[in-house]
N, C-alpha and C. Protein backbone atom coordinates (compact mmCIF):
# COMPACT_ATOMS: atom_id res chain seq x y z
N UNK A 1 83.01 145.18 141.55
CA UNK A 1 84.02 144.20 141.20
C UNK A 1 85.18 144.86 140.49
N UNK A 2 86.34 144.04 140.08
CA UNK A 2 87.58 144.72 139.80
C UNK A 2 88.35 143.37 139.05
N UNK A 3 88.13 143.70 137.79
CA UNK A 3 88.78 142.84 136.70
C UNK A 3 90.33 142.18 136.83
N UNK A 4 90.38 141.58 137.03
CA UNK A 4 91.74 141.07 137.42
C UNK A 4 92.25 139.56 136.03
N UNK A 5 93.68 140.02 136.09
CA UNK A 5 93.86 139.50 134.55
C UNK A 5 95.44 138.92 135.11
N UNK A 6 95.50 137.94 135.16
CA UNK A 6 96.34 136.57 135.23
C UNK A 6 97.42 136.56 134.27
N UNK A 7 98.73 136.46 134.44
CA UNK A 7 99.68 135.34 133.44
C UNK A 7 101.00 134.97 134.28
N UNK A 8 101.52 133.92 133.20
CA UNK A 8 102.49 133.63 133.76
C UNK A 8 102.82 132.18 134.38
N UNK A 9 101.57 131.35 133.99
CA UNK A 9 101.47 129.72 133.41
C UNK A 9 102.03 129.41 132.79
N UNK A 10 102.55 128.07 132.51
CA UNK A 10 103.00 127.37 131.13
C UNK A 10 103.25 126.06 131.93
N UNK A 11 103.98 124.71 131.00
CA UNK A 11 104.26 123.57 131.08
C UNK A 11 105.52 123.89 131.46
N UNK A 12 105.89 123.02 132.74
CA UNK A 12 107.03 122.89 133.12
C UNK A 12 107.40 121.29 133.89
N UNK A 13 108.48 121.64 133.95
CA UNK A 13 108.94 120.23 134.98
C UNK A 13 109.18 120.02 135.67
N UNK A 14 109.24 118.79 136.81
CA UNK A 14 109.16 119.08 138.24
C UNK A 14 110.62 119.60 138.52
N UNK A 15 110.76 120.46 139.72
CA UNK A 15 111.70 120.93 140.26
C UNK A 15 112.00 122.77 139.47
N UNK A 16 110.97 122.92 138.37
CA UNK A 16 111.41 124.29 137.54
C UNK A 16 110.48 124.89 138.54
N UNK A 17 110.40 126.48 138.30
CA UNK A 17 109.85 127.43 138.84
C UNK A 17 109.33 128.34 137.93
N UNK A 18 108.13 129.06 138.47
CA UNK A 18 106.84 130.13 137.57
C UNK A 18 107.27 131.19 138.49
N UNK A 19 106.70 132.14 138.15
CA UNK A 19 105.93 133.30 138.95
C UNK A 19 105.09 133.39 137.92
N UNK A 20 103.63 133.79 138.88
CA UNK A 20 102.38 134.13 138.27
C UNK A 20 102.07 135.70 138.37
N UNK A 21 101.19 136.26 137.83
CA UNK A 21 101.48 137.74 137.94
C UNK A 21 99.87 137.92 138.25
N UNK A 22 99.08 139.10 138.75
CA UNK A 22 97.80 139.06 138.54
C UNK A 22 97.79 140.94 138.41
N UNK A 23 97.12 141.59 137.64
CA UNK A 23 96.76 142.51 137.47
C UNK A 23 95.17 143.00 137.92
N UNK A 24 95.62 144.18 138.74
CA UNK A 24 93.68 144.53 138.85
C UNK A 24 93.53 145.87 137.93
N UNK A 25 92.48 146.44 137.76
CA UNK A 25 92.28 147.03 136.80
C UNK A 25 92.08 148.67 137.44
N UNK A 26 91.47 148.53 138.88
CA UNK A 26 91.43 149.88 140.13
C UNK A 26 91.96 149.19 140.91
N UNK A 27 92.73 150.47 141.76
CA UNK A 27 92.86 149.92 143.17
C UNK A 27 91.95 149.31 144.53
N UNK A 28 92.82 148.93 145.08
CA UNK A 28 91.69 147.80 146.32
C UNK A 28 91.70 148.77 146.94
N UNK A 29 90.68 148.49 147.94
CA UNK A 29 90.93 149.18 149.30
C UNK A 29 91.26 148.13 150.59
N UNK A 30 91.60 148.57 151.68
CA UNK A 30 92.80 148.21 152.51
C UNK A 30 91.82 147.29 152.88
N UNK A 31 90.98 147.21 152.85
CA UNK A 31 90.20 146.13 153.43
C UNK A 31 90.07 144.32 152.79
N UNK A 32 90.63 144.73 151.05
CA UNK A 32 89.88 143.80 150.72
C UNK A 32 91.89 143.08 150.52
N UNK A 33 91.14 141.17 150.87
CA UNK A 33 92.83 140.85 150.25
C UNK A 33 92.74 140.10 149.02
N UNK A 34 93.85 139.38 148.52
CA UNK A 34 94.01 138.98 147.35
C UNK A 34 94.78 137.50 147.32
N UNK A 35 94.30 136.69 146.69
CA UNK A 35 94.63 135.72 146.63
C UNK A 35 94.87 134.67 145.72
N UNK A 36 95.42 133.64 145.54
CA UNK A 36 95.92 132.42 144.08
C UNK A 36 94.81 130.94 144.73
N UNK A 37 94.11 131.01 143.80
CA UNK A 37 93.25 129.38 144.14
C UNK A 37 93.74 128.68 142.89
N UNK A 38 93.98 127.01 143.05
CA UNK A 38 94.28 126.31 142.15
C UNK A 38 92.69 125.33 142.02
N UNK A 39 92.43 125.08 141.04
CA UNK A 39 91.67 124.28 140.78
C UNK A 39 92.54 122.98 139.41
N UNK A 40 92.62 121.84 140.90
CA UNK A 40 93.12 120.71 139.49
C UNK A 40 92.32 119.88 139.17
N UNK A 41 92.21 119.29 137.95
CA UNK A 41 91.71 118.70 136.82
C UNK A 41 90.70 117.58 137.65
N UNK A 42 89.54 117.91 137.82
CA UNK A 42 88.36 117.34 138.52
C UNK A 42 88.46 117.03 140.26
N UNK A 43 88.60 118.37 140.23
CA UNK A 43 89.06 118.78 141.37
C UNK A 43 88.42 119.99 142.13
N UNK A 44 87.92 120.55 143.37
CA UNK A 44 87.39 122.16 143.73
C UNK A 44 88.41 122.84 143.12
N UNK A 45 87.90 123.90 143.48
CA UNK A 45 88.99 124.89 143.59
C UNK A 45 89.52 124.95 145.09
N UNK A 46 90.52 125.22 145.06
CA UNK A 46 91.20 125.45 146.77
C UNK A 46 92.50 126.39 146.60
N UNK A 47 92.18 127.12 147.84
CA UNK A 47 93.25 128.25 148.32
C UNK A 47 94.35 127.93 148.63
N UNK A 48 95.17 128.66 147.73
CA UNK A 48 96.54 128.44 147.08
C UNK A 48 97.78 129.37 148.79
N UNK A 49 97.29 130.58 148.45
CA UNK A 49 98.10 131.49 149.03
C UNK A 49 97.11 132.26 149.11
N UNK A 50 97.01 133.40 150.25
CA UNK A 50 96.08 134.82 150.21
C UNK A 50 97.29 135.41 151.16
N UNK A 51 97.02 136.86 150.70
CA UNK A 51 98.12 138.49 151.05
C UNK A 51 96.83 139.26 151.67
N UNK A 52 97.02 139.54 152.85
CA UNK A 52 96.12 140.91 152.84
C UNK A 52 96.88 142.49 152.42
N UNK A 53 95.96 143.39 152.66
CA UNK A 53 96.65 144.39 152.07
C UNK A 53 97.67 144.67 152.83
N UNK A 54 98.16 144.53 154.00
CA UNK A 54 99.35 145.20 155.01
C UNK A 54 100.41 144.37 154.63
N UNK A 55 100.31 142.92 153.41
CA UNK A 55 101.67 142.14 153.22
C UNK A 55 101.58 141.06 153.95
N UNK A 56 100.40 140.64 155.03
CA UNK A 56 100.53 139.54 155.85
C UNK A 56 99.97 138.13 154.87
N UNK A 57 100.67 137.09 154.82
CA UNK A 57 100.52 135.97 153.54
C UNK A 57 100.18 134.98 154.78
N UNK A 58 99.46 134.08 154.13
CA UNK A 58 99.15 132.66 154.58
C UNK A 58 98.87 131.83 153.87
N UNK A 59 99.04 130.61 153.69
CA UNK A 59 99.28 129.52 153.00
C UNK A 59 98.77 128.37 153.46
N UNK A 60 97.88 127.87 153.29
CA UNK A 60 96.83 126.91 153.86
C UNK A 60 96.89 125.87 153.28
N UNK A 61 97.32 125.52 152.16
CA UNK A 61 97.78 124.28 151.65
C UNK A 61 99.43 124.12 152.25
N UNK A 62 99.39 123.27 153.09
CA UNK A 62 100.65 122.86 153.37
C UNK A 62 101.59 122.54 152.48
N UNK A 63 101.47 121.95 151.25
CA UNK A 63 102.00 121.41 149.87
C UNK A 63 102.89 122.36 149.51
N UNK A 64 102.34 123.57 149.75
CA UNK A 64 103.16 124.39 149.31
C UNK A 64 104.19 125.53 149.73
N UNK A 65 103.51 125.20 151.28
CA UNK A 65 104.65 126.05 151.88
C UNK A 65 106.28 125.74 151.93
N UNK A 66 107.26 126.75 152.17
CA UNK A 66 108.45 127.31 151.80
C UNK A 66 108.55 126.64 150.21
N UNK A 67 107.66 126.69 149.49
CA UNK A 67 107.92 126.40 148.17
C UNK A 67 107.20 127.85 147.45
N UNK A 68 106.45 127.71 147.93
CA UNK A 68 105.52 129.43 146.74
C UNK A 68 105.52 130.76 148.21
N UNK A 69 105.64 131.88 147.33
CA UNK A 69 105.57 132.93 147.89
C UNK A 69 104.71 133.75 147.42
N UNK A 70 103.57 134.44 147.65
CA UNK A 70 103.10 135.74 147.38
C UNK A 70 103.39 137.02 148.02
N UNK A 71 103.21 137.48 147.21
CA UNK A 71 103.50 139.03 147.21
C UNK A 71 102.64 139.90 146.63
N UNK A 72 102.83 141.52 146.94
CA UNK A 72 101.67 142.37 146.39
C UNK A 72 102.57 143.78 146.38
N UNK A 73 102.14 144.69 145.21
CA UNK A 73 102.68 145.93 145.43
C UNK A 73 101.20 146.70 145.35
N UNK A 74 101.04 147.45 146.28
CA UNK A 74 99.31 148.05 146.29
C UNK A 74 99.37 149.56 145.15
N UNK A 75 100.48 149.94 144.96
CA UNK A 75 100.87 151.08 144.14
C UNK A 75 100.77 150.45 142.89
N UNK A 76 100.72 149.46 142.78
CA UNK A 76 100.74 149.13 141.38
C UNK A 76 99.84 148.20 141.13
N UNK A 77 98.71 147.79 141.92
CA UNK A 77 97.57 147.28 141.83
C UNK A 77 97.91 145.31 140.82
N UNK A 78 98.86 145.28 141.92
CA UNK A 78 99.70 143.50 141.49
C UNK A 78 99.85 142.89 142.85
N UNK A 79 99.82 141.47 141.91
CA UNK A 79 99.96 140.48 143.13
C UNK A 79 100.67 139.60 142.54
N UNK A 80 101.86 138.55 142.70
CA UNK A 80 102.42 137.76 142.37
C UNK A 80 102.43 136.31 143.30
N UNK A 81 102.93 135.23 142.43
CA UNK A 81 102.70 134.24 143.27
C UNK A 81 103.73 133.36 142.09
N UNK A 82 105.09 133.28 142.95
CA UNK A 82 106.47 132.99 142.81
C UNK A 82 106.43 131.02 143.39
N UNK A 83 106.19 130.51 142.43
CA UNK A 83 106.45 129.01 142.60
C UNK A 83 107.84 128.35 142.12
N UNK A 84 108.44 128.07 143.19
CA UNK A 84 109.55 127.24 143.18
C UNK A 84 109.37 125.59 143.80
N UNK A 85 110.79 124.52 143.12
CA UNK A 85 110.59 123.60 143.31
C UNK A 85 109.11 122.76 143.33
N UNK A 86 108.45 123.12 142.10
CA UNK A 86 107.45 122.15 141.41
C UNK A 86 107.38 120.82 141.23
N UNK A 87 106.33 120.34 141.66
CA UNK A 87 106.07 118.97 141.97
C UNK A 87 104.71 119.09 140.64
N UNK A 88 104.14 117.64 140.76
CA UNK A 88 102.92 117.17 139.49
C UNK A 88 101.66 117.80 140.54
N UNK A 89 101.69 117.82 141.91
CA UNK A 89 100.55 117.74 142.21
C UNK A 89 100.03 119.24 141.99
N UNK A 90 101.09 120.36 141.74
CA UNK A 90 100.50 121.98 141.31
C UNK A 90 99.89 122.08 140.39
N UNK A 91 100.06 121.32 139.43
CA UNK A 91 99.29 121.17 137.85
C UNK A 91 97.81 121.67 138.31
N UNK A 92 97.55 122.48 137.78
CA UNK A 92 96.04 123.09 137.21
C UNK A 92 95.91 124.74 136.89
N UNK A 93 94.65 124.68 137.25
CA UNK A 93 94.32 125.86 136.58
C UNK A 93 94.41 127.16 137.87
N UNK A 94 95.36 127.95 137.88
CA UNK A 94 95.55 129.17 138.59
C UNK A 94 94.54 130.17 138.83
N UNK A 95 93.58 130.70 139.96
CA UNK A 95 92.62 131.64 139.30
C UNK A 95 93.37 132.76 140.33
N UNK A 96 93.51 134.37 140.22
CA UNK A 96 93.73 135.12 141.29
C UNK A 96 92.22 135.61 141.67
N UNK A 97 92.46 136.26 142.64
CA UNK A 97 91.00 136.28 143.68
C UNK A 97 91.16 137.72 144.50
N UNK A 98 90.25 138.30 144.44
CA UNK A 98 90.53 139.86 145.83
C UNK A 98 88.95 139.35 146.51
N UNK A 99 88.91 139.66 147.44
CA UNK A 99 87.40 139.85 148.38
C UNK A 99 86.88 141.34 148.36
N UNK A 100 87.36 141.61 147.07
CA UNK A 100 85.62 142.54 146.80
C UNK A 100 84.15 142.09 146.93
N UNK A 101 83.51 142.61 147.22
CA UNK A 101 81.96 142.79 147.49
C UNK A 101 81.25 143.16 145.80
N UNK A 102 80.36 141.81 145.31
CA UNK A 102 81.37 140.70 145.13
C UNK A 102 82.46 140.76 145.09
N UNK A 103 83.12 139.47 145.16
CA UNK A 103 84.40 138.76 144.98
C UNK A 103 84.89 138.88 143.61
N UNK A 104 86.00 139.45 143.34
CA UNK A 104 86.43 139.68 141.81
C UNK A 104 87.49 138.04 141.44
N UNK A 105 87.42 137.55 140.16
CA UNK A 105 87.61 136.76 139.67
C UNK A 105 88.96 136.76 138.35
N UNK A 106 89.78 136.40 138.31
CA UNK A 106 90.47 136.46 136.83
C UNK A 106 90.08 135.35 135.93
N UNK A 107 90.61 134.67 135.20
CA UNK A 107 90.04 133.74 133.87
C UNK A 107 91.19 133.04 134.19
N UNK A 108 91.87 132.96 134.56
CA UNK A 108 92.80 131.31 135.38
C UNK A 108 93.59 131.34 134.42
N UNK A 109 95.12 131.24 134.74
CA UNK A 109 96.42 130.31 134.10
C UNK A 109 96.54 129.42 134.40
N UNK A 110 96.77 128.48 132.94
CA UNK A 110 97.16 127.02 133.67
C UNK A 110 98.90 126.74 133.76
N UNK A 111 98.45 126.38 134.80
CA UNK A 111 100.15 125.43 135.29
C UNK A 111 100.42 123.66 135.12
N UNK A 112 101.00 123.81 134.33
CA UNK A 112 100.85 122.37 134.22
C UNK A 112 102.47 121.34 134.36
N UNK A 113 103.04 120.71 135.43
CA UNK A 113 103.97 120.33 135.91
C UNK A 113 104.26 119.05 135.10
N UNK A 114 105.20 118.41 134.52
CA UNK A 114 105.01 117.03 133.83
C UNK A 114 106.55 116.96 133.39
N UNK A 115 106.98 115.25 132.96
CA UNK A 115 108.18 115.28 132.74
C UNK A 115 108.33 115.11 131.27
């Protein structure tokens, strides 16, 4: 596993914008990708955005597409996840994610959208 450490949450309002940051602690290997799950307030968790390592992004919550972007620099063992035009329904708790064997985990930022 590979410690991965989150920031870049806070309270905001609809229409403001975050970027989230995620730090790993070693580098990945090309195999494994990385990803932002939101879990809101009695709610699963569900997949936000995932990057594999070559830069290819997908976005499976429709909610959020052309609104959030991820990104990754593999030299610098980061992943970002750039939210623009915020709505209430992003509100929760941010976790980043790689598919290491196990699956590595961060301790979640919360985002919390409100007027």
């Amino acid at each position: 596993q590979v410690r991965l450490v989150e920031s870049g949450g806070g309270l905001v309002q609809p229409g403001d914008s975050l970027r989230l940051s995620c730090a790993a602690s070693t580098a990945l290997f090309p195999m494994d990708a990385m990803g932002w799950f939101r879990q809101a307030p009695g709610k699963e968790r569900e997949l936000v955005a995932a990057i594999a390592y070559n830069g290819y992004a997908n976005y499976p919550d429709p909610l959020v597409k052309g609104r959030f972007t991820i990104s990754r620099d593999n030299a610098k063992n980061m992943i970002w996840l750039q939210m623009n035009n915020l709505i209430f329904e992003d509100t929760g708790v941010y976790f980043c994610a790689a598919t290491t064997s196990p699956w590595s985990w961060g301790q979640g930022t919360q985002v919390t959208v409100a007027s």
